[in-house]
PDB file of N, CA and C in Angstrom:
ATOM      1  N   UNK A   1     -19.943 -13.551  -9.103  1.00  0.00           N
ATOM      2  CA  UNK A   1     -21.192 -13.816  -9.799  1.00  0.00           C
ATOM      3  C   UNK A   1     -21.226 -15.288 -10.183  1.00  0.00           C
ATOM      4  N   UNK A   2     -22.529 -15.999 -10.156  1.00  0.00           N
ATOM      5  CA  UNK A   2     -22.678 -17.353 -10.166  1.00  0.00           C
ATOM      6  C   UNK A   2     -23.002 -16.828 -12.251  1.00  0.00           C
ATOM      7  N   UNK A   3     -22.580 -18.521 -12.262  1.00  0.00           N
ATOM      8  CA  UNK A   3     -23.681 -18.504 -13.871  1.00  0.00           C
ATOM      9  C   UNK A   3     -24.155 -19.741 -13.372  1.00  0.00           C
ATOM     10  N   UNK A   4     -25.496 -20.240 -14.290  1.00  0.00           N
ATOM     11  CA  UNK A   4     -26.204 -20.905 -14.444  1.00  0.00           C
ATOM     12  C   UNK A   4     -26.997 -21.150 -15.502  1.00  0.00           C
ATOM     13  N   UNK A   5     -26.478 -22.575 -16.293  1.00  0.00           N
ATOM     14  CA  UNK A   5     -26.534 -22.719 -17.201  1.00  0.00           C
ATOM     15  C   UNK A   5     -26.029 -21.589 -18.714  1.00  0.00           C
ATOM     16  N   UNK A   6     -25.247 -21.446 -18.504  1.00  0.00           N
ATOM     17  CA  UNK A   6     -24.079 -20.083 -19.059  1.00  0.00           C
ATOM     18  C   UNK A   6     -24.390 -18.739 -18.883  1.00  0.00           C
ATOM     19  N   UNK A   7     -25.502 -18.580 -18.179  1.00  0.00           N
ATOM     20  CA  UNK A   7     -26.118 -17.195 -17.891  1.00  0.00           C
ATOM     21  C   UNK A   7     -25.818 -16.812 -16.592  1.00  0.00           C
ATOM     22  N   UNK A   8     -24.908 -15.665 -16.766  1.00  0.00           N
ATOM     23  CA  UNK A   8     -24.309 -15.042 -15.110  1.00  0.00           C
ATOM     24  C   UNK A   8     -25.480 -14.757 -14.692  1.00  0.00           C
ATOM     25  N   UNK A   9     -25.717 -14.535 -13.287  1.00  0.00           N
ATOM     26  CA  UNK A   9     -26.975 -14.430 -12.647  1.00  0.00           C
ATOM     27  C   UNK A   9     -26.933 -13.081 -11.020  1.00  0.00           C
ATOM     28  N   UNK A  10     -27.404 -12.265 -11.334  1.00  0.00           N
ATOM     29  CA  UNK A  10     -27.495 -11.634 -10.003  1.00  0.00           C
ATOM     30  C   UNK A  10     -28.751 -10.850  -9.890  1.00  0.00           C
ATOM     31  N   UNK A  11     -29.742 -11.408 -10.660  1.00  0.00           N
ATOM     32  CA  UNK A  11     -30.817 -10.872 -10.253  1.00  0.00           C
ATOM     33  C   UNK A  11     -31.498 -12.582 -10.432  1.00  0.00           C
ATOM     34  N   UNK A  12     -32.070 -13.141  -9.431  1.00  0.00           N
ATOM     35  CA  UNK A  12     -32.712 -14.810 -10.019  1.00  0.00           C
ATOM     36  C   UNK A  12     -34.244 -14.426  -9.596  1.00  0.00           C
ATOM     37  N   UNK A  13     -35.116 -14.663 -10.337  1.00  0.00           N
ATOM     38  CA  UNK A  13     -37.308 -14.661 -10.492  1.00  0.00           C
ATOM     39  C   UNK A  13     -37.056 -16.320  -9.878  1.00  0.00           C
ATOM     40  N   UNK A  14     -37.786 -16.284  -9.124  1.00  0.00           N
ATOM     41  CA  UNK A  14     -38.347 -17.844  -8.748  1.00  0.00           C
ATOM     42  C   UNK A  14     -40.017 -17.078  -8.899  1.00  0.00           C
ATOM     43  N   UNK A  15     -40.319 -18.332 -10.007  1.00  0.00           N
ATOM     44  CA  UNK A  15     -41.850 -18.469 -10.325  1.00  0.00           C
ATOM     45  C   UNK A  15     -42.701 -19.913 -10.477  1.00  0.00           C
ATOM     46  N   UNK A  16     -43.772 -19.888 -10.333  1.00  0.00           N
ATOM     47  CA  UNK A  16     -44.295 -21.084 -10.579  1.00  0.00           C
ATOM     48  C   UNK A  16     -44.637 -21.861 -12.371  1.00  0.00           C
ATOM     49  N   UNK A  17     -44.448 -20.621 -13.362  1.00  0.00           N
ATOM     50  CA  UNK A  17     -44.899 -21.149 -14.651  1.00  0.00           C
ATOM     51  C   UNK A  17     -43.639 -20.418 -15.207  1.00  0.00           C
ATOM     52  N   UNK A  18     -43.212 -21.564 -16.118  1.00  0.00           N
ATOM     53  CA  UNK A  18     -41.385 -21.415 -16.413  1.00  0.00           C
ATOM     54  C   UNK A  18     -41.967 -20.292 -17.573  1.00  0.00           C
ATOM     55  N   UNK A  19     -43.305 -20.108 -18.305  1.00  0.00           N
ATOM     56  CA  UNK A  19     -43.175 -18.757 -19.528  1.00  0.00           C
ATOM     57  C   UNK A  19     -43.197 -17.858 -18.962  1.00  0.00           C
ATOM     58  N   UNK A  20     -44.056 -17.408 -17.751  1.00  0.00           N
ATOM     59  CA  UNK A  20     -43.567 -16.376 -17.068  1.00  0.00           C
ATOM     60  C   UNK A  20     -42.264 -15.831 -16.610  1.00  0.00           C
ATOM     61  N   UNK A  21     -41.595 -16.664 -15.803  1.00  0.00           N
ATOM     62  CA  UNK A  21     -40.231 -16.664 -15.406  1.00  0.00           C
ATOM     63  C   UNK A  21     -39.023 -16.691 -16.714  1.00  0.00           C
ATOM     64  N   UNK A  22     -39.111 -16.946 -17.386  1.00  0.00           N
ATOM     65  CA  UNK A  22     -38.643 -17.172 -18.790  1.00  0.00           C
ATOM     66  C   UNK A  22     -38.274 -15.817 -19.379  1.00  0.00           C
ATOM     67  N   UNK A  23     -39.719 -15.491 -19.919  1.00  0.00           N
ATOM     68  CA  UNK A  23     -40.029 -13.806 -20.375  1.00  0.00           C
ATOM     69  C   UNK A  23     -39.506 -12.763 -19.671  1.00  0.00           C
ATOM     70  N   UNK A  24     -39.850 -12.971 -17.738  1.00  0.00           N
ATOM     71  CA  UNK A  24     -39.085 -12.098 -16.903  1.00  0.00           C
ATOM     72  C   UNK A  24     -37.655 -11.911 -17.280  1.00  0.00           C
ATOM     73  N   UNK A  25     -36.738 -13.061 -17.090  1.00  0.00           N
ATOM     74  CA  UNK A  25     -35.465 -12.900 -16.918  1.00  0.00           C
ATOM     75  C   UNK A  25     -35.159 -12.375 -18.428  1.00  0.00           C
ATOM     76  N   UNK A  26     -35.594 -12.970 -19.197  1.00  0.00           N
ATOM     77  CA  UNK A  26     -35.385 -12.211 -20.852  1.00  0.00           C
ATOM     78  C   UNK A  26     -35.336 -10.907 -20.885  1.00  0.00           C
ATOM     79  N   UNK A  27     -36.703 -10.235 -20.566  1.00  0.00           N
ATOM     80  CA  UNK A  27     -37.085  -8.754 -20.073  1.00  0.00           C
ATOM     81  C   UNK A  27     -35.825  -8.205 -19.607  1.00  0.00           C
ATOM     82  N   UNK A  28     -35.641  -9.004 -18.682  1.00  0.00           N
ATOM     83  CA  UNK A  28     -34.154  -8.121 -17.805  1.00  0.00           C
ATOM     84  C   UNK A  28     -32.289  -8.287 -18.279  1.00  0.00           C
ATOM     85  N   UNK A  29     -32.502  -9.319 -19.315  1.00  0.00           N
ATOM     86  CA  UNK A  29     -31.317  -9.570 -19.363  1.00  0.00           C
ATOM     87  C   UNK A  29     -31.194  -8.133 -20.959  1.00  0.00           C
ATOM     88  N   UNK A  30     -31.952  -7.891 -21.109  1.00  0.00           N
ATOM     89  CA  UNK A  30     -32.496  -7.482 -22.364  1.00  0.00           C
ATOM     90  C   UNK A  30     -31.989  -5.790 -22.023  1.00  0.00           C
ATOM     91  N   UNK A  31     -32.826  -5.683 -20.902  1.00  0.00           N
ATOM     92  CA  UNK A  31     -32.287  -4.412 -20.309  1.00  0.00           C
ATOM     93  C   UNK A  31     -30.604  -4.164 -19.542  1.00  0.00           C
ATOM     94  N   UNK A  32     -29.845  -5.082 -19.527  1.00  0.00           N
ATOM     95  CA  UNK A  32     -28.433  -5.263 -19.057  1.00  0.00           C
ATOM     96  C   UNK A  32     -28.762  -5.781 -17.686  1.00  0.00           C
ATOM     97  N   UNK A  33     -29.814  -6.739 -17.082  1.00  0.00           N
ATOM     98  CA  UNK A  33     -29.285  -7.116 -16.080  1.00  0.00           C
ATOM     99  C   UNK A  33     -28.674  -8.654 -16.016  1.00  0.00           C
ATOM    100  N   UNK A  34     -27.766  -9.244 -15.658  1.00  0.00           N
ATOM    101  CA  UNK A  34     -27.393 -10.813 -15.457  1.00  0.00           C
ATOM    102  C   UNK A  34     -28.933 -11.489 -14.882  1.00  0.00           C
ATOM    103  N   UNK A  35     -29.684 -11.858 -15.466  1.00  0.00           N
ATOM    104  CA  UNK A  35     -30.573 -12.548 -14.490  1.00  0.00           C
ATOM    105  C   UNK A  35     -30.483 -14.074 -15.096  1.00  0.00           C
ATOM    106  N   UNK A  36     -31.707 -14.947 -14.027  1.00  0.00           N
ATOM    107  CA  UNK A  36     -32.021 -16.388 -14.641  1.00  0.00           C
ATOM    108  C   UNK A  36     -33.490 -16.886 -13.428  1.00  0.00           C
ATOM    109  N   UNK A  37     -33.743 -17.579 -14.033  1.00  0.00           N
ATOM    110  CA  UNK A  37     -34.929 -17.617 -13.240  1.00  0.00           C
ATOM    111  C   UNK A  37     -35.323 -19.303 -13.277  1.00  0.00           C
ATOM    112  N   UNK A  38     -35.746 -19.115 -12.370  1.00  0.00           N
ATOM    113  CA  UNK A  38     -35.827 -20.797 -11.524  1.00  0.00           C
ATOM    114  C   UNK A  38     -37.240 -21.690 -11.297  1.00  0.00           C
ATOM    115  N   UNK A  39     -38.323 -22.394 -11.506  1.00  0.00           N
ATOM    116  CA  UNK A  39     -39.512 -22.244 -10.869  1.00  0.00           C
ATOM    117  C   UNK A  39     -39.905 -23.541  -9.584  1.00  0.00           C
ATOM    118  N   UNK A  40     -38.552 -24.013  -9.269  1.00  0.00           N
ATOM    119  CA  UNK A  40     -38.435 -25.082  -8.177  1.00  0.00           C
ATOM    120  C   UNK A  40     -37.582 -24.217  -7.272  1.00  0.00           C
ATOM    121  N   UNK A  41     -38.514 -24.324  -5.507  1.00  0.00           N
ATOM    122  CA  UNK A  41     -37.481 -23.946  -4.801  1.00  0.00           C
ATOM    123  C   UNK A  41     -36.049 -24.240  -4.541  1.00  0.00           C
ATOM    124  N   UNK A  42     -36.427 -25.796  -4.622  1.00  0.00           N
ATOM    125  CA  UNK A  42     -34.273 -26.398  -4.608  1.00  0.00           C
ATOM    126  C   UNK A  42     -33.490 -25.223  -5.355  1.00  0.00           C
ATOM    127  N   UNK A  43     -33.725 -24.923  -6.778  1.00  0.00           N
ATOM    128  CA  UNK A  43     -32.638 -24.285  -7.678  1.00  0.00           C
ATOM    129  C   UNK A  43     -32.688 -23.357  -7.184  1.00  0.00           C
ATOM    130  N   UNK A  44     -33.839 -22.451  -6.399  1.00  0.00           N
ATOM    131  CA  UNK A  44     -33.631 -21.088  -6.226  1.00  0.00           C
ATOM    132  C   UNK A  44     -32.636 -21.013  -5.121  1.00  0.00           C
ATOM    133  N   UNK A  45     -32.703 -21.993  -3.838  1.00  0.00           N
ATOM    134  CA  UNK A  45     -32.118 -21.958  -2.528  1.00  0.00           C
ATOM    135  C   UNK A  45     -30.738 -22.612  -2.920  1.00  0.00           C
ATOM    136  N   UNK A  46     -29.950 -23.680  -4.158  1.00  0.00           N
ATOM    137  CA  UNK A  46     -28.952 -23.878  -4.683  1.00  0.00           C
ATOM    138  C   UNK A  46     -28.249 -22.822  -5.089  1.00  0.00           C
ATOM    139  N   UNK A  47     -28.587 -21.803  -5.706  1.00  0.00           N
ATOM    140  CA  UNK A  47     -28.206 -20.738  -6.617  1.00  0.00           C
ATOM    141  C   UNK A  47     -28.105 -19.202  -5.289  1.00  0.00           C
ATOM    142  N   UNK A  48     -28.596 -19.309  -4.645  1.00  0.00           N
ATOM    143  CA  UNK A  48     -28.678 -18.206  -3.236  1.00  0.00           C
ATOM    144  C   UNK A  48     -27.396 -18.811  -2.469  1.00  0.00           C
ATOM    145  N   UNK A  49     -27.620 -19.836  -2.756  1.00  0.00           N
ATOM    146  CA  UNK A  49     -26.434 -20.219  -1.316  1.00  0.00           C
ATOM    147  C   UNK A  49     -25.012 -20.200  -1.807  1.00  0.00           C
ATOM    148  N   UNK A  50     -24.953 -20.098  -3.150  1.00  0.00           N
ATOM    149  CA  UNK A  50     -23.721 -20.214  -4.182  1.00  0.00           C
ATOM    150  C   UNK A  50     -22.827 -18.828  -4.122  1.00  0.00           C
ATOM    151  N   UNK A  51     -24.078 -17.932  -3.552  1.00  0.00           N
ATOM    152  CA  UNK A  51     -23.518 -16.561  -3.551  1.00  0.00           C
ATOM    153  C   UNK A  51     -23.694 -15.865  -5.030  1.00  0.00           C
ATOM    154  N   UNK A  52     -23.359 -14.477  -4.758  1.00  0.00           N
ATOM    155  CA  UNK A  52     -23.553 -13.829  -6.326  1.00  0.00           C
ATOM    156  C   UNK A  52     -25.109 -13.123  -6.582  1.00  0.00           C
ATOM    157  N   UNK A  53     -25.824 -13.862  -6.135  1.00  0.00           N
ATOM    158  CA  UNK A  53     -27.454 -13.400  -6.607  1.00  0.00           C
ATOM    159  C   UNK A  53     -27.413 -11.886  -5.440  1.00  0.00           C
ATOM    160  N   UNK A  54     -27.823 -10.769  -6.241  1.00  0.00           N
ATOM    161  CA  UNK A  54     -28.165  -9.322  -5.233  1.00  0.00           C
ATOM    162  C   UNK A  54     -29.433  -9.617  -5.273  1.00  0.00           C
ATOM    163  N   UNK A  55     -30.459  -9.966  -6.123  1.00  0.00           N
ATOM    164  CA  UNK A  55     -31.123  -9.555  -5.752  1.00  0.00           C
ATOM    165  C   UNK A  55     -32.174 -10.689  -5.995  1.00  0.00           C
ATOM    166  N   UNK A  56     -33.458 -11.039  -5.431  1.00  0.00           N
ATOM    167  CA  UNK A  56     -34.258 -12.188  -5.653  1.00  0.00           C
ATOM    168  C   UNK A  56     -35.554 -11.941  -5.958  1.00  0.00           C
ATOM    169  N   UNK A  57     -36.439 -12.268  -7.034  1.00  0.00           N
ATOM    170  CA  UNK A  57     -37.301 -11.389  -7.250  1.00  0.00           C
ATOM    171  C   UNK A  57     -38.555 -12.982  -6.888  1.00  0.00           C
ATOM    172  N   UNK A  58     -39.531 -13.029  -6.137  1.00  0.00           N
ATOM    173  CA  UNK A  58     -40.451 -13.533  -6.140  1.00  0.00           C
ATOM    174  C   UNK A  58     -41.922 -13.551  -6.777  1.00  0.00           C
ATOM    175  N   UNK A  59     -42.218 -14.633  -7.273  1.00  0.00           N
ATOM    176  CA  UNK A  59     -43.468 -14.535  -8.360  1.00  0.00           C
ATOM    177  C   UNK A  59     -44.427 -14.373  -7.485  1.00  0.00           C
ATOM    178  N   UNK A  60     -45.847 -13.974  -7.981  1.00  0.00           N
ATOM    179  CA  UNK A  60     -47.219 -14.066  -7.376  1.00  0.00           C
ATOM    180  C   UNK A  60     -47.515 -15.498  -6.954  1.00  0.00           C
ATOM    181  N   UNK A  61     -46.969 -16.438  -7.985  1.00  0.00           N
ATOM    182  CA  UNK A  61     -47.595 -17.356  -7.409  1.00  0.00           C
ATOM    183  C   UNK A  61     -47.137 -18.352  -6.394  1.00  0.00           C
ATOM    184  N   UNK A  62     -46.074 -18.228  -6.146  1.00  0.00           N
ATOM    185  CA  UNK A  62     -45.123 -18.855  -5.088  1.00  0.00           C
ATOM    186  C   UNK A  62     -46.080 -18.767  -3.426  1.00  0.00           C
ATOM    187  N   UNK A  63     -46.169 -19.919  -2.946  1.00  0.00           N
ATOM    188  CA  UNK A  63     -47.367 -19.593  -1.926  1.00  0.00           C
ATOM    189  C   UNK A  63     -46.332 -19.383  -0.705  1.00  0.00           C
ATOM    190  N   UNK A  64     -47.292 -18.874  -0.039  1.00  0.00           N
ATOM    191  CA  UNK A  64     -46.310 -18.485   1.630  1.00  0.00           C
ATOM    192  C   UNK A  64     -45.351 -18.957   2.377  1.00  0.00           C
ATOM    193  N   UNK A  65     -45.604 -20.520   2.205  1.00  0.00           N
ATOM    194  CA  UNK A  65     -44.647 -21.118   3.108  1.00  0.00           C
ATOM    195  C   UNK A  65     -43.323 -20.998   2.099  1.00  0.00           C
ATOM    196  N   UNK A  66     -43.066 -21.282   0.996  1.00  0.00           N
ATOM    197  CA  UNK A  66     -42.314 -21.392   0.103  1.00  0.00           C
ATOM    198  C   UNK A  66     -41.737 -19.404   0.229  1.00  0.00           C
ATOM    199  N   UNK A  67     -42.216 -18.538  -0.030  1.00  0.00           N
ATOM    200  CA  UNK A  67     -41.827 -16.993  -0.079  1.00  0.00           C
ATOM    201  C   UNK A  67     -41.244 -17.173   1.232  1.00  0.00           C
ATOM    202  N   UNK A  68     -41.485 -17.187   2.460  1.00  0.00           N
ATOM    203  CA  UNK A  68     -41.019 -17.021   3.688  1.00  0.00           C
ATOM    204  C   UNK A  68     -39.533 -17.781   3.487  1.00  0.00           C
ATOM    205  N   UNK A  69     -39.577 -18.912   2.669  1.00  0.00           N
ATOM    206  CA  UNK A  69     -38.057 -19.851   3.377  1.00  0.00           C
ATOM    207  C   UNK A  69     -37.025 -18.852   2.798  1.00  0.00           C
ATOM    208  N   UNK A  70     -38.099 -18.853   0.945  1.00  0.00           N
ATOM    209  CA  UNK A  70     -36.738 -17.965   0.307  1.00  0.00           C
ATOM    210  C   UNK A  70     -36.128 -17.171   0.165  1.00  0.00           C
ATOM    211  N   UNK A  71     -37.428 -16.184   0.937  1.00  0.00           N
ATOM    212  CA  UNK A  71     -36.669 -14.392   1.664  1.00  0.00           C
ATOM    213  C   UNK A  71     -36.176 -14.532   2.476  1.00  0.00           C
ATOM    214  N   UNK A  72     -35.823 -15.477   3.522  1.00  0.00           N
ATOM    215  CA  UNK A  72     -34.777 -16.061   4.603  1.00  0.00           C
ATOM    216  C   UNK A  72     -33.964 -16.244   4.124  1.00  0.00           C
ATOM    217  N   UNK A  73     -33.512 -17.212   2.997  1.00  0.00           N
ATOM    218  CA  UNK A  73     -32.048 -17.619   2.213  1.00  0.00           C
ATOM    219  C   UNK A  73     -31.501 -16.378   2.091  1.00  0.00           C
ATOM    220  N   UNK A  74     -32.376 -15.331   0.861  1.00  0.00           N
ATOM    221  CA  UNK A  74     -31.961 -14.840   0.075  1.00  0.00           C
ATOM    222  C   UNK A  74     -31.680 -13.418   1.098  1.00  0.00           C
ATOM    223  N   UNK A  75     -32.218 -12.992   2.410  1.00  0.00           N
ATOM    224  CA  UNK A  75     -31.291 -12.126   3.176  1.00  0.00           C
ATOM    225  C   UNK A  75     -30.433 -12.453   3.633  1.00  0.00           C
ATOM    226  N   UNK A  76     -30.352 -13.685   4.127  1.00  0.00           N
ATOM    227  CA  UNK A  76     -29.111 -14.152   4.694  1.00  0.00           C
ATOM    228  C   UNK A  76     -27.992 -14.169   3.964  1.00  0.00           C
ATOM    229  N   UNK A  77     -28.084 -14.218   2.447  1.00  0.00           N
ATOM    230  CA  UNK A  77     -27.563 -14.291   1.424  1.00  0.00           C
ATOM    231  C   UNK A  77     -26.703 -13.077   1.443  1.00  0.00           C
ATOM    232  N   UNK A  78     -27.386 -11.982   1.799  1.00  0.00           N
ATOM    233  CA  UNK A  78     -27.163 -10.657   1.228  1.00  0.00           C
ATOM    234  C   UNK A  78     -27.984 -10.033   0.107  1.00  0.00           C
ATOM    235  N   UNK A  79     -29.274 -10.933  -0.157  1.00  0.00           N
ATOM    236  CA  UNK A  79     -29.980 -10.287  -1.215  1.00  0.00           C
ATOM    237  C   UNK A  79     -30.656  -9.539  -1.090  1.00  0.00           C
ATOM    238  N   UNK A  80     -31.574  -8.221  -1.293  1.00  0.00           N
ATOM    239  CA  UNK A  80     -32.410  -7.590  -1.509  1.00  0.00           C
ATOM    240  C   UNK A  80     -33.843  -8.756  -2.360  1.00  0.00           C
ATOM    241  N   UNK A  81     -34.917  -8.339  -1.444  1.00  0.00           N
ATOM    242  CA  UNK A  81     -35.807  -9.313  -1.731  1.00  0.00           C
ATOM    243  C   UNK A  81     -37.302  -8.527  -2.133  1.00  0.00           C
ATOM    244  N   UNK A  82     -37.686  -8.809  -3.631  1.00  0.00           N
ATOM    245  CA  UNK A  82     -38.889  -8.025  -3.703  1.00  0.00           C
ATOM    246  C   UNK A  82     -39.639  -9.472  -4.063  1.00  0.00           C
ATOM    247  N   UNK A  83     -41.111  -8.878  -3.961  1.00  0.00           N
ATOM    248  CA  UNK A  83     -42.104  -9.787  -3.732  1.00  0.00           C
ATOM    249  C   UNK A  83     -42.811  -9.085  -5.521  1.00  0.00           C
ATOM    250  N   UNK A  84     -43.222 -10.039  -6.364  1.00  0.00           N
ATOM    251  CA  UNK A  84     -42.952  -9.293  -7.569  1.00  0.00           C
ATOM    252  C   UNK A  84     -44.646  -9.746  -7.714  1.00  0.00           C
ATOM    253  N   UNK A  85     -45.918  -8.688  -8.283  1.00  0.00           N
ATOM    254  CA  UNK A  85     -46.637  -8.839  -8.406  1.00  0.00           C
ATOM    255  C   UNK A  85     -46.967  -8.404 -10.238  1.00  0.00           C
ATOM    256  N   UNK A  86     -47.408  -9.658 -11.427  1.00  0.00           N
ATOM    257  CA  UNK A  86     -47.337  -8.771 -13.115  1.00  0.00           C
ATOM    258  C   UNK A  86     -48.484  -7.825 -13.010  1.00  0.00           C
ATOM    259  N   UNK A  87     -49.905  -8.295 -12.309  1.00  0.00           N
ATOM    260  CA  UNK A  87     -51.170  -7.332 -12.892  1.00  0.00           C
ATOM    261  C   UNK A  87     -51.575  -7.276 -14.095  1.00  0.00           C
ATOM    262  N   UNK A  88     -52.293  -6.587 -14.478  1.00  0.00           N
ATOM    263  CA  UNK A  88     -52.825  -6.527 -16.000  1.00  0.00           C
ATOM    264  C   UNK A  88     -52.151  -6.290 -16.885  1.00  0.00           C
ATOM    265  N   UNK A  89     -50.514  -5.879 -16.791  1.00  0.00           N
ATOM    266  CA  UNK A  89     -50.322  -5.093 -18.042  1.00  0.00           C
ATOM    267  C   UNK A  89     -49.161  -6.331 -18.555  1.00  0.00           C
ATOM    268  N   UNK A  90     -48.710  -7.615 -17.857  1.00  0.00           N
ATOM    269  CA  UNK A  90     -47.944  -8.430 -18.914  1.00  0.00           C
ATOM    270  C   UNK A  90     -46.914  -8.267 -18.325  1.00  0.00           C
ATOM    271  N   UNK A  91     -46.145  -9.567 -18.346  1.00  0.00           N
ATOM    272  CA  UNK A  91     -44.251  -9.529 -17.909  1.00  0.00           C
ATOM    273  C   UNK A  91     -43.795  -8.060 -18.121  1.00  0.00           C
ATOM    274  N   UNK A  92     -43.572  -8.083 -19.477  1.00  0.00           N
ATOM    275  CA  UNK A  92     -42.556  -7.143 -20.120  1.00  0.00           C
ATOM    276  C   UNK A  92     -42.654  -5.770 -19.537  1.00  0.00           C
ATOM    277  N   UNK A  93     -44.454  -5.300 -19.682  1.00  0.00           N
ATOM    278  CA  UNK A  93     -44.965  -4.491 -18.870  1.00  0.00           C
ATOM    279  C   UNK A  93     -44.291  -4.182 -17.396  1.00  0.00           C
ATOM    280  N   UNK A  94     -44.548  -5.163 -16.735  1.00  0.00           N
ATOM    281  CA  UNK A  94     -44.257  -5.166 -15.487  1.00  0.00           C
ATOM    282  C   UNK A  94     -42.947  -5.212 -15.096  1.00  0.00           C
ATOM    283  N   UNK A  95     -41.793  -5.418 -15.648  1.00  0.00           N
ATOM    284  CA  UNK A  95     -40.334  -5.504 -15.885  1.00  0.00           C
ATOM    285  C   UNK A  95     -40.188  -4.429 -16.271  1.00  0.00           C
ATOM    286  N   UNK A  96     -40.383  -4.146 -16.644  1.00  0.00           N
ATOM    287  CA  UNK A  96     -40.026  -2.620 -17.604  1.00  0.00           C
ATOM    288  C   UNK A  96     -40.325  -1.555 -16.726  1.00  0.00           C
ATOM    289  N   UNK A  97     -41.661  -1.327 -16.213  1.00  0.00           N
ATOM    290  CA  UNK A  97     -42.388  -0.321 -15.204  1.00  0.00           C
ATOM    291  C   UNK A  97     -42.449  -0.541 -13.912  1.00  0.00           C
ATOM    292  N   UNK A  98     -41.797  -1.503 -13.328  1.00  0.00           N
ATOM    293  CA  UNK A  98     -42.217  -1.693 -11.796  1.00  0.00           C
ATOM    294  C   UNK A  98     -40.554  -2.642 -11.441  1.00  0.00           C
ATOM    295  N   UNK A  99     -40.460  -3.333 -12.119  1.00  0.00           N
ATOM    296  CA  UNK A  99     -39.117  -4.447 -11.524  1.00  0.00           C
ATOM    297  C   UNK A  99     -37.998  -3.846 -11.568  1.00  0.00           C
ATOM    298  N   UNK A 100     -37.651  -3.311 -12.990  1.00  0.00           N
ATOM    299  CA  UNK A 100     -36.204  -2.466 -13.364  1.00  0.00           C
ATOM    300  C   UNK A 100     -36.027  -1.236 -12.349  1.00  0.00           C
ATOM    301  N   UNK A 101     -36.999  -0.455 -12.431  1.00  0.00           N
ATOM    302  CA  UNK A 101     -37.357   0.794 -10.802  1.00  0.00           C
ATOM    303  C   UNK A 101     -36.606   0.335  -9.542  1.00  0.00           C
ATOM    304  N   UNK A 102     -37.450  -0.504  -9.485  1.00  0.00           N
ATOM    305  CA  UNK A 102     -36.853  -1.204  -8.251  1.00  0.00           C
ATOM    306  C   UNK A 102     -35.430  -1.664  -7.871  1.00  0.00           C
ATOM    307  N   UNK A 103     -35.259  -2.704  -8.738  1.00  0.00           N
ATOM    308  CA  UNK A 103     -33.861  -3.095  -8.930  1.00  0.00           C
ATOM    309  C   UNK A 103     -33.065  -1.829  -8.643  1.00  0.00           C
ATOM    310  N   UNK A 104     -33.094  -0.904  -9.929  1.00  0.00           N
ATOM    311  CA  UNK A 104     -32.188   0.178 -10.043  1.00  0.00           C
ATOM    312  C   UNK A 104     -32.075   0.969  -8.460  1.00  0.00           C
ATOM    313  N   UNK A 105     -33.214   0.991  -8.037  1.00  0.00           N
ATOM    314  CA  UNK A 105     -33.214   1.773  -6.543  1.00  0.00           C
ATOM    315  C   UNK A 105     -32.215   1.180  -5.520  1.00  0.00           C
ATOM    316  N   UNK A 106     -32.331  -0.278  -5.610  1.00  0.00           N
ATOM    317  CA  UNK A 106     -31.382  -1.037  -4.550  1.00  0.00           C
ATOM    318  C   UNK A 106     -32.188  -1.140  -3.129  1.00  0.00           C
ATOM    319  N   UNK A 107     -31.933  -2.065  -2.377  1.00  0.00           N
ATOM    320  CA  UNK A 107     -31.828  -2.299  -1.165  1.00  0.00           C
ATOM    321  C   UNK A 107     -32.223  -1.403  -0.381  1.00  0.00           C
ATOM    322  N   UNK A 108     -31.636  -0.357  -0.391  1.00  0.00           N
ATOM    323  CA  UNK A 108     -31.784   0.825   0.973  1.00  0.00           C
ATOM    324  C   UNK A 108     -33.832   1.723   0.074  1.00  0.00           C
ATOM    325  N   UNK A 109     -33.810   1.467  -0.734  1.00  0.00           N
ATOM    326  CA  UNK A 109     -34.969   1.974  -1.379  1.00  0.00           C
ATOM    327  C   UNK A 109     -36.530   1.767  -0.168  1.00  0.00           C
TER     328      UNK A 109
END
């Protein structure tokens, strides 16, 4: 397991607005997962290549060309790669009811 910035990390949010991404990884670290979250591709593709990250969670707003490189890293990696959409109901919301699900399911899901 990588840390970053003293926070072990194996779940990493790459997002475009650091309160979003912020709140996410909070959400999850909150619930017992190691996360940290990034909103520049460099750190996300630094932190993938370091090894350790299972799983990579992508923001809405991350545009295509950028999602395509980093679901490339992050399988090559060995990560499980979800494409993370909040909707109406708020980070926490959406962490709580849709991200943690997921996570918990794993890969073969």
């Amino acid at each position: 397991m990588i840390v970053e910035q003293g926070v072990p990390v194996s779940v990493l949010i790459i997002g475009r607005r650091r309160r979003v991404v912020d709140k996410a990884a909070t959400a999850l670290r909150g619930e017992g997962f190691a996360a940290a979250g990034v909103t520049a591709d460099e750190d996300a593709a630094r932190l993938l290549a370091a090894g350790g990250v299972t799983a990579l969670v992508i923001g809405g707003g991350v545009g295509p060309v950028s999602r395509e490189r980093l679901a490339g890293l992050a399988r090559a990696a060995g990560a499980a790669v979800i494409h993370g959409r909040i909707g109406f109901g708020g980070v926490r919301s959406y962490v709580r009811k849709r991200l943690i699900p997921e996570l918990r399911r794993g890969p073969a899901a």
